[in-house]
PDB file of N, CA and C in Angstrom:
ATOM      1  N   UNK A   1     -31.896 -13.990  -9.809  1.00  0.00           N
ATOM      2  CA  UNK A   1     -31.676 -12.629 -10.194  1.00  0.00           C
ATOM      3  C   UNK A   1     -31.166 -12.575 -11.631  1.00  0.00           C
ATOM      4  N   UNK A   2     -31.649 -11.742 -12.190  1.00  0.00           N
ATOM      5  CA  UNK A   2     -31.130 -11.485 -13.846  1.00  0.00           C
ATOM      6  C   UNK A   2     -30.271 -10.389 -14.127  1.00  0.00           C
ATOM      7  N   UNK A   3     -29.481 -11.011 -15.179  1.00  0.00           N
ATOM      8  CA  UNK A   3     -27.895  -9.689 -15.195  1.00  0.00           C
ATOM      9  C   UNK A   3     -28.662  -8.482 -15.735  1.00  0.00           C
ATOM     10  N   UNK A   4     -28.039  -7.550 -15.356  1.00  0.00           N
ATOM     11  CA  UNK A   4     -28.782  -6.058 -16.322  1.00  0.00           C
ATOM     12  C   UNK A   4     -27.758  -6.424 -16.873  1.00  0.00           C
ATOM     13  N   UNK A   5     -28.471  -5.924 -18.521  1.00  0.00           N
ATOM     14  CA  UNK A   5     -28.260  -5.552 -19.809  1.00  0.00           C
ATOM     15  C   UNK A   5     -28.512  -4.281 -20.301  1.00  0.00           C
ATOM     16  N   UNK A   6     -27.446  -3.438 -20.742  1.00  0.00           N
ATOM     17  CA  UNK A   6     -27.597  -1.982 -21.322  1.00  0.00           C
ATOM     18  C   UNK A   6     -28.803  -1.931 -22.308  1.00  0.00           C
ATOM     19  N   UNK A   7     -29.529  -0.997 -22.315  1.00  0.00           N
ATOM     20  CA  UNK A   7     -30.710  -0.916 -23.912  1.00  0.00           C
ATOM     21  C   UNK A   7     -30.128  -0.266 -25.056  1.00  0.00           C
ATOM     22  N   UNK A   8     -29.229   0.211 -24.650  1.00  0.00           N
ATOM     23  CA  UNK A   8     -28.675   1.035 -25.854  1.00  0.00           C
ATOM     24  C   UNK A   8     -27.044   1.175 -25.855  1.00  0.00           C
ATOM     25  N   UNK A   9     -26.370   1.065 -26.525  1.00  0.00           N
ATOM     26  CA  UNK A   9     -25.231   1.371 -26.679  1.00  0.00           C
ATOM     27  C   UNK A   9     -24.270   2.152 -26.221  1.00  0.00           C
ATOM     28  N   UNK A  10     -22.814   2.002 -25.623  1.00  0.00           N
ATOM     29  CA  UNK A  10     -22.167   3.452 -24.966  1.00  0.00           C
ATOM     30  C   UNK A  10     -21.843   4.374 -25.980  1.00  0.00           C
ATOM     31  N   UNK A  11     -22.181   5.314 -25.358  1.00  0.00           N
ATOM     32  CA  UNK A  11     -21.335   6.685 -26.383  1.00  0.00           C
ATOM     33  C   UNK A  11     -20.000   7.072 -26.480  1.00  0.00           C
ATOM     34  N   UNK A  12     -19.442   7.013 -27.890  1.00  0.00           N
ATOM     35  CA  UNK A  12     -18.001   6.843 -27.746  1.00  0.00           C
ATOM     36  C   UNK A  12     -17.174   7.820 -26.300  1.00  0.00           C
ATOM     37  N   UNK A  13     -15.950   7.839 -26.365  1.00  0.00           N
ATOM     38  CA  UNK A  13     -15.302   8.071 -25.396  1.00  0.00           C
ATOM     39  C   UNK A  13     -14.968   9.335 -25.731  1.00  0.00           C
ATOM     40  N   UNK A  14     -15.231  10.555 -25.332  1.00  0.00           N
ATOM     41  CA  UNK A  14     -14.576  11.913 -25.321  1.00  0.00           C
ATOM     42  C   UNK A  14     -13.523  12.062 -25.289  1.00  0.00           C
ATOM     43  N   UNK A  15     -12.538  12.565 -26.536  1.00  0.00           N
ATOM     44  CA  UNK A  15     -11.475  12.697 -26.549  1.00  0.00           C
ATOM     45  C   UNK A  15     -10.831  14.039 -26.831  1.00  0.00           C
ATOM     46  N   UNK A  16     -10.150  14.604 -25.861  1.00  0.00           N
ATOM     47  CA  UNK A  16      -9.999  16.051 -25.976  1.00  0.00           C
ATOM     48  C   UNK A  16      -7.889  16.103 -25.467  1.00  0.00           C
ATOM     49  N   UNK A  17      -7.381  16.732 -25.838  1.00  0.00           N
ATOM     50  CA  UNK A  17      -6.200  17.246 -25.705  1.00  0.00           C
ATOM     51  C   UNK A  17      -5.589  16.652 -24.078  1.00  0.00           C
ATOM     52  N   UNK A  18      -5.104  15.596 -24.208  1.00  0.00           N
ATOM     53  CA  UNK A  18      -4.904  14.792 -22.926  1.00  0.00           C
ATOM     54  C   UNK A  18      -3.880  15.215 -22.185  1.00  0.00           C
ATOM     55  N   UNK A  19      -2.826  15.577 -23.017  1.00  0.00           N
ATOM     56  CA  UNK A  19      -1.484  16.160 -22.354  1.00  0.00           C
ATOM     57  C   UNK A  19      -1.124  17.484 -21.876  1.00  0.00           C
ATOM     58  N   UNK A  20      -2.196  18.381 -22.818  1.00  0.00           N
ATOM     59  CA  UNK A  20      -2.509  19.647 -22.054  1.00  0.00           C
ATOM     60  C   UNK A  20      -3.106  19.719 -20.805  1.00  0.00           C
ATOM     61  N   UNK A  21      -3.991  18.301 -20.601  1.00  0.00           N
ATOM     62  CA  UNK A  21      -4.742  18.906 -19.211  1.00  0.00           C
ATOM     63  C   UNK A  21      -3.769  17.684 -17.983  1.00  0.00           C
ATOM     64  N   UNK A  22      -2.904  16.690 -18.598  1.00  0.00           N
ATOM     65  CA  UNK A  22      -2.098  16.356 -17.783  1.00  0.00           C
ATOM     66  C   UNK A  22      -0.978  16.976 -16.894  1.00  0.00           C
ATOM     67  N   UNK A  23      -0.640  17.902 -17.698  1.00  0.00           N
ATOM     68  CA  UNK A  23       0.457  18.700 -17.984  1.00  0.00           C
ATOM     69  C   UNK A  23       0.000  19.885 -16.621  1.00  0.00           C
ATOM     70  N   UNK A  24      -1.114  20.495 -17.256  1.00  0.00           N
ATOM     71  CA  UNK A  24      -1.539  21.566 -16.083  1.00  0.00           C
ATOM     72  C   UNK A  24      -1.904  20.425 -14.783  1.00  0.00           C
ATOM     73  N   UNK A  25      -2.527  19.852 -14.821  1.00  0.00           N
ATOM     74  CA  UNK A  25      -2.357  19.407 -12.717  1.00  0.00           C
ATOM     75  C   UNK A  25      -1.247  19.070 -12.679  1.00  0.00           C
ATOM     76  N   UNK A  26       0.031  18.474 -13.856  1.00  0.00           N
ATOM     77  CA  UNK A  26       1.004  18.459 -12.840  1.00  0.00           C
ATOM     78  C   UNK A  26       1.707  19.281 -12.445  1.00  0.00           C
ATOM     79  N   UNK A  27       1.402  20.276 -13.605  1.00  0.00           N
ATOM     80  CA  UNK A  27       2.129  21.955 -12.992  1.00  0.00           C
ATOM     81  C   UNK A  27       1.369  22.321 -11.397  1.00  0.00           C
ATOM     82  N   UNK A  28       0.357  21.999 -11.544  1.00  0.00           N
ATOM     83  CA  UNK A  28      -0.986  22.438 -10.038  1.00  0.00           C
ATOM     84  C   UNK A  28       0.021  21.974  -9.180  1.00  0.00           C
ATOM     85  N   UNK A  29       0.195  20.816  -8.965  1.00  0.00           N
ATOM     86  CA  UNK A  29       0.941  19.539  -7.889  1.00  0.00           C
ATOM     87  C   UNK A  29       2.062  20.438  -7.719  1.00  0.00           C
ATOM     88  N   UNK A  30       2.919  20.771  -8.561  1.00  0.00           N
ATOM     89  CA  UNK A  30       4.175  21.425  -8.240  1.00  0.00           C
ATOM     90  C   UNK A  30       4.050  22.651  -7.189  1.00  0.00           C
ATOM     91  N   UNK A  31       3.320  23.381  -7.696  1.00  0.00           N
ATOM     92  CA  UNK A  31       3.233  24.853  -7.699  1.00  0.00           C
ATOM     93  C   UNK A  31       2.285  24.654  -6.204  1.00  0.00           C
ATOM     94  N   UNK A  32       1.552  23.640  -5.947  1.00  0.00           N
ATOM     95  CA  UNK A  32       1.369  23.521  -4.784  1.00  0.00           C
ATOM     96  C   UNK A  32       2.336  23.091  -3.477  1.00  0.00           C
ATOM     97  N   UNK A  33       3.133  22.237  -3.901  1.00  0.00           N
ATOM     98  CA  UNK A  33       4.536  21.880  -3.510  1.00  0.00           C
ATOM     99  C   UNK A  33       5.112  22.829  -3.081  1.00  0.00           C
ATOM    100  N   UNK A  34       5.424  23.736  -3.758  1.00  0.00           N
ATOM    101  CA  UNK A  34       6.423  24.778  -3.604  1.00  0.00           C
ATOM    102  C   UNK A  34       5.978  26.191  -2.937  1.00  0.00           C
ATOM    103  N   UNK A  35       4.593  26.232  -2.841  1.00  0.00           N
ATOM    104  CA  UNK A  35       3.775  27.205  -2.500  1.00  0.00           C
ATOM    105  C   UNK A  35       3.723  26.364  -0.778  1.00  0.00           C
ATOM    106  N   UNK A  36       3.871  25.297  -0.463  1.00  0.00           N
ATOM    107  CA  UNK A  36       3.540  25.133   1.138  1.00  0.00           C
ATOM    108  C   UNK A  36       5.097  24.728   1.666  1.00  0.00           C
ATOM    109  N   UNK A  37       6.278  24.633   0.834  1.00  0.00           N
ATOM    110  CA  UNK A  37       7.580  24.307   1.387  1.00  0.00           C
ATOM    111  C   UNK A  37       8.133  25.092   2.351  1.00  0.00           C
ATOM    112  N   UNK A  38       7.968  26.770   2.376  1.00  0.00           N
ATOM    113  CA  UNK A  38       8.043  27.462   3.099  1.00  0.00           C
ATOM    114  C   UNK A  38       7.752  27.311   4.666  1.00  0.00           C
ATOM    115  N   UNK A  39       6.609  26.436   4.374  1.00  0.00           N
ATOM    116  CA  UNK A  39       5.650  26.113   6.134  1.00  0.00           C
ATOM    117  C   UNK A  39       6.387  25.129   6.402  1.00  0.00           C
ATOM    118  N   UNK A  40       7.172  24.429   5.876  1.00  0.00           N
ATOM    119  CA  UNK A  40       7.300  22.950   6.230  1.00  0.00           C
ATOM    120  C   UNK A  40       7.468  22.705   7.481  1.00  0.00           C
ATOM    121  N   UNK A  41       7.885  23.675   8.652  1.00  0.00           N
ATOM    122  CA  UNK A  41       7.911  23.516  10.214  1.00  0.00           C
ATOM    123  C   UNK A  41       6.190  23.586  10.895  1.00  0.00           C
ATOM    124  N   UNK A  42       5.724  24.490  10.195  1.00  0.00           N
ATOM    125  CA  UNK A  42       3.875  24.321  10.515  1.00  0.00           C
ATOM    126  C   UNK A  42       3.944  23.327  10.647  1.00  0.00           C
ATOM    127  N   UNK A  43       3.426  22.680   9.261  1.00  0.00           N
ATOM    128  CA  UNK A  43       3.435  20.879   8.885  1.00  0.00           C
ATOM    129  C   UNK A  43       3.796  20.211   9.382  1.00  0.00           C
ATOM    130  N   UNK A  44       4.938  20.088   9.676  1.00  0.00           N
ATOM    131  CA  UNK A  44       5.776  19.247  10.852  1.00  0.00           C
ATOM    132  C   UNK A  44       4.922  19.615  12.468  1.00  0.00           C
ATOM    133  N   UNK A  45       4.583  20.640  12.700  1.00  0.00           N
ATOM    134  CA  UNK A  45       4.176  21.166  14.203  1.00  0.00           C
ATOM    135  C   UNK A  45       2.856  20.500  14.526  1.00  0.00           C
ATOM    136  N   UNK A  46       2.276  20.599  13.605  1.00  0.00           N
ATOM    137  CA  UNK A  46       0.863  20.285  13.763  1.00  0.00           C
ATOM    138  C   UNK A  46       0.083  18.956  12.809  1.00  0.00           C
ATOM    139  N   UNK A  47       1.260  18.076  12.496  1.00  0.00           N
ATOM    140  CA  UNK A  47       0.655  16.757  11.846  1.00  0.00           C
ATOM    141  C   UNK A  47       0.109  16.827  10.499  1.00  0.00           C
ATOM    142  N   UNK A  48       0.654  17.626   9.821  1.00  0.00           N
ATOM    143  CA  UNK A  48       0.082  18.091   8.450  1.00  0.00           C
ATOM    144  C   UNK A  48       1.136  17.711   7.069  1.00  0.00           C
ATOM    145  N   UNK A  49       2.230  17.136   7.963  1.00  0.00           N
ATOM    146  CA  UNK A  49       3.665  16.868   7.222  1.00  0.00           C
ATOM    147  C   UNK A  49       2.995  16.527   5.552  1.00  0.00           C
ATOM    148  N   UNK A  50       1.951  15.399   5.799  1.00  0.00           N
ATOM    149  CA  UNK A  50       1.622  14.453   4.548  1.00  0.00           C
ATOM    150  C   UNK A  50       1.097  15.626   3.338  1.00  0.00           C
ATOM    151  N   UNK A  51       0.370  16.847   3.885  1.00  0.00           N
ATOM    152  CA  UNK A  51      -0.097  17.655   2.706  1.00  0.00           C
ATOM    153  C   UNK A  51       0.990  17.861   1.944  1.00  0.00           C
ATOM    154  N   UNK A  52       1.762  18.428   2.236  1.00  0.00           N
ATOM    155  CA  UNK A  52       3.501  18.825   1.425  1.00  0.00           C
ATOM    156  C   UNK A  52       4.062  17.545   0.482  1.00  0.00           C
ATOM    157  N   UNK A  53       4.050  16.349   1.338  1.00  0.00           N
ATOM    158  CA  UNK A  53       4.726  15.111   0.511  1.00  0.00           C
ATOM    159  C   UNK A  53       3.445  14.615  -0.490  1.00  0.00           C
ATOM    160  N   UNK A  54       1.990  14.589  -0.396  1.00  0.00           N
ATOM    161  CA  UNK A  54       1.275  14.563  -1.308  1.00  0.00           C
ATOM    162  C   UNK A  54       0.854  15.271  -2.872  1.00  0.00           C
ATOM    163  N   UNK A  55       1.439  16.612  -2.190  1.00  0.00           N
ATOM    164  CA  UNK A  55       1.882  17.513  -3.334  1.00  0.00           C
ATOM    165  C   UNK A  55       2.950  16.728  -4.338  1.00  0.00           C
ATOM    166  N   UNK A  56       4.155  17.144  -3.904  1.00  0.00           N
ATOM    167  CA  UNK A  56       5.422  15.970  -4.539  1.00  0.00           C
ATOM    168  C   UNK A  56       4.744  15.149  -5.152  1.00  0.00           C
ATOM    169  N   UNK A  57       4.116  13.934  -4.779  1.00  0.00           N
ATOM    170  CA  UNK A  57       3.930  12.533  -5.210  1.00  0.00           C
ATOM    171  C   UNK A  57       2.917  13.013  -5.999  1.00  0.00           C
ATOM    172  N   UNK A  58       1.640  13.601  -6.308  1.00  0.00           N
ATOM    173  CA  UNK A  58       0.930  14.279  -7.509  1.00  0.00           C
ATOM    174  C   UNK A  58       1.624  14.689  -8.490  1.00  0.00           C
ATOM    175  N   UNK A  59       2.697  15.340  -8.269  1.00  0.00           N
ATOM    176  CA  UNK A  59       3.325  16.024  -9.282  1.00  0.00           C
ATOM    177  C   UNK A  59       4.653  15.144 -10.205  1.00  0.00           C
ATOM    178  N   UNK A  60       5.384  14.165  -9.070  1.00  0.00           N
ATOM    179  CA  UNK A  60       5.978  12.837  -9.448  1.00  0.00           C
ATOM    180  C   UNK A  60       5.074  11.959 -10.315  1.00  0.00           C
ATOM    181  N   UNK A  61       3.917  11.996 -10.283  1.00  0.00           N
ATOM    182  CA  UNK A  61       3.272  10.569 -10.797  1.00  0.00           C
ATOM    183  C   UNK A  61       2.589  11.368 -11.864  1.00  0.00           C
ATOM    184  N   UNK A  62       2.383  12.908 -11.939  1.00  0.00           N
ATOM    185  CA  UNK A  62       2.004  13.490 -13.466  1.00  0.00           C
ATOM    186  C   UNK A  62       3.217  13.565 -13.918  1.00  0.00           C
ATOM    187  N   UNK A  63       4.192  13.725 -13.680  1.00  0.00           N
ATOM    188  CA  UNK A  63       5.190  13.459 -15.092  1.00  0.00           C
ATOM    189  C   UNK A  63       5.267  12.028 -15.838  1.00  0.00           C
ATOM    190  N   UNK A  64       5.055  11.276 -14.845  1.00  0.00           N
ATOM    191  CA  UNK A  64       4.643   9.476 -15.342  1.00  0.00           C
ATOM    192  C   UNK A  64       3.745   9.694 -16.029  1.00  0.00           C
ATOM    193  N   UNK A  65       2.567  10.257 -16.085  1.00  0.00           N
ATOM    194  CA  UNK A  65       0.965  10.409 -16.899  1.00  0.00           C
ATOM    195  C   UNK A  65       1.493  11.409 -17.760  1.00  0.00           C
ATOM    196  N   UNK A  66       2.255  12.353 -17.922  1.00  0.00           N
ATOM    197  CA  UNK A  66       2.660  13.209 -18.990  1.00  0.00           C
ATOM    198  C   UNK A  66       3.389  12.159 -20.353  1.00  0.00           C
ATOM    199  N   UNK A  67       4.435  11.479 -19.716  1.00  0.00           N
ATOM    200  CA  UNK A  67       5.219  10.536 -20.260  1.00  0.00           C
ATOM    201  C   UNK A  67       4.538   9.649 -21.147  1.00  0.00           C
ATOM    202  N   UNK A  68       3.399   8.713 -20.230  1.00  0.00           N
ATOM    203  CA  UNK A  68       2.471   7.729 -21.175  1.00  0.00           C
ATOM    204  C   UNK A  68       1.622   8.419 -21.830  1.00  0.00           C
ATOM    205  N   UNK A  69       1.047   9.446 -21.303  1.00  0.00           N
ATOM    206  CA  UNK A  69      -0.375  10.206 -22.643  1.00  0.00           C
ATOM    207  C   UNK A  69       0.820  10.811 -24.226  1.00  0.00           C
ATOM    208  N   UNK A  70       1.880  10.725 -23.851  1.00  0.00           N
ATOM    209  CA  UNK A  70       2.351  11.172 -24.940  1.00  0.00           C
ATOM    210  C   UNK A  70       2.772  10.131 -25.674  1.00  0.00           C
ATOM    211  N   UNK A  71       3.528   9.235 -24.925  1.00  0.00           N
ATOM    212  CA  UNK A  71       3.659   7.684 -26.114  1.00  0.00           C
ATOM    213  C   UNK A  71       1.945   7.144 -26.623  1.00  0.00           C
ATOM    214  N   UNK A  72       1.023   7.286 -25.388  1.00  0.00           N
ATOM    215  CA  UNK A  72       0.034   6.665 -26.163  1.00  0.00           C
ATOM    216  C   UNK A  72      -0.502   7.721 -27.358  1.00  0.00           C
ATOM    217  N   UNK A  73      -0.475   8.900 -27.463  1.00  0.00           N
ATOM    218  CA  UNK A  73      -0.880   9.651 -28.430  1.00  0.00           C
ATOM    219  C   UNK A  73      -0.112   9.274 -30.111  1.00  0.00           C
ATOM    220  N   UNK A  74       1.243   9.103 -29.709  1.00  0.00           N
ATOM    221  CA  UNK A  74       2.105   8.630 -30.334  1.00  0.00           C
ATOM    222  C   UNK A  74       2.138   7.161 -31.309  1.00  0.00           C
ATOM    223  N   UNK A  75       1.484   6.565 -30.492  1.00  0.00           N
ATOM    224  CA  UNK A  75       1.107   5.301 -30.865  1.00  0.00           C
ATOM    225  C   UNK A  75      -0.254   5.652 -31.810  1.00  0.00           C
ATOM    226  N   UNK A  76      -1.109   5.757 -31.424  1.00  0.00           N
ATOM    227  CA  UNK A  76      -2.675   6.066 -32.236  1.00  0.00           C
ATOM    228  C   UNK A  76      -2.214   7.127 -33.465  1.00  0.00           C
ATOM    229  N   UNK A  77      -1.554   8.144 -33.133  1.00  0.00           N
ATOM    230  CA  UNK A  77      -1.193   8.513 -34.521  1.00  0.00           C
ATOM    231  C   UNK A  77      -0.561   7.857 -35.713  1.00  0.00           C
ATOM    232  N   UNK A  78       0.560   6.911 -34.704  1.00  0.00           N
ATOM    233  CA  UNK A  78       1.316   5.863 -35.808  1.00  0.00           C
ATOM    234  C   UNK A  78       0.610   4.875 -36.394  1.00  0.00           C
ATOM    235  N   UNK A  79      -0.568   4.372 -35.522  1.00  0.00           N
ATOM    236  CA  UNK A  79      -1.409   3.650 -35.847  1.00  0.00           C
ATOM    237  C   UNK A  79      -2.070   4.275 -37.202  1.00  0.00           C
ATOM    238  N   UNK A  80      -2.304   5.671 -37.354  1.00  0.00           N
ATOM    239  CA  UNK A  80      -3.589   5.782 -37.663  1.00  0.00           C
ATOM    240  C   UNK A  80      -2.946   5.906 -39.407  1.00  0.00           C
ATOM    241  N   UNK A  81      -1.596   6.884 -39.380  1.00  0.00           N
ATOM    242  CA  UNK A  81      -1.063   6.820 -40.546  1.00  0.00           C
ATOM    243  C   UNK A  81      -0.528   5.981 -41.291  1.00  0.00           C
ATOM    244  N   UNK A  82      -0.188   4.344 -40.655  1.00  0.00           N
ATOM    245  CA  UNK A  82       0.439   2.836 -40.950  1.00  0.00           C
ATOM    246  C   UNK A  82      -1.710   2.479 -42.012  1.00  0.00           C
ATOM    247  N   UNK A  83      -2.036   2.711 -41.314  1.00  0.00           N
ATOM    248  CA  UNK A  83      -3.770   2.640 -41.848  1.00  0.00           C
ATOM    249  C   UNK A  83      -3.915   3.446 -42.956  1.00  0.00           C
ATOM    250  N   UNK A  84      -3.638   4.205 -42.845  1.00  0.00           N
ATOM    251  CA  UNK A  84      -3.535   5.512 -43.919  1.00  0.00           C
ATOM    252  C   UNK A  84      -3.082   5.675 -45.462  1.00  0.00           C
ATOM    253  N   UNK A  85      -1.719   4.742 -45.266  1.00  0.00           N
ATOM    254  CA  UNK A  85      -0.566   4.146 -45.932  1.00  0.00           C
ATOM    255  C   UNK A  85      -0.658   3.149 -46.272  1.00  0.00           C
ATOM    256  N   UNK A  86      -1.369   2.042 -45.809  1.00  0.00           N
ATOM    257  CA  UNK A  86      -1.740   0.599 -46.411  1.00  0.00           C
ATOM    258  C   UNK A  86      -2.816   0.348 -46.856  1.00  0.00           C
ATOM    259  N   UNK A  87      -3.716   1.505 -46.845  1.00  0.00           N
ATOM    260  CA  UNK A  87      -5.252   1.420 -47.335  1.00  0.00           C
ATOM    261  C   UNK A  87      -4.960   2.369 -48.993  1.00  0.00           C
TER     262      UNK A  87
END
């Protein structure tokens, strides 16, 4: 069997405003959170507990992805002006 090989080249990587759209699902995650806390005895009644704590943990792990898209943005800018400055 023979490896596939691409014919053409990838197209760079789309880069659009990362922390704005991090930012909104983790607001989503919250606001979903807090929008089903009310039921939390439903949930509990009928085996659904995990929708509620999945909310949380979406919204826990976008502030982690809020955190790194902003150091990494941080970084590529520092990068880009250290380039900027020595060229």
């Amino acid at each position: 069997m023979t490896k596939w090989t691409p014919k053409h080249e990838a197209p760079e990587p789309l880069e659009g405003n990362v922390v704005a759209t991090i930012t909104g699902g983790t607001i989503v995650w919250f606001v979903l959170f807090l929008v089903q806390l009310p039921f939390y005895g439903w949930f509990d009644e009928h085996g659904h507990l995990w929708w509620l704590w999945t909310c949380l943990a979406g919204g826990t792990l976008g502030l982690l992805g809020v955190w790194y898209v902003r150091a990494r943005d941080a970084a590529i800018n520092g990068s880009r002006n250290g380039d900027a400055q020595s060229g």
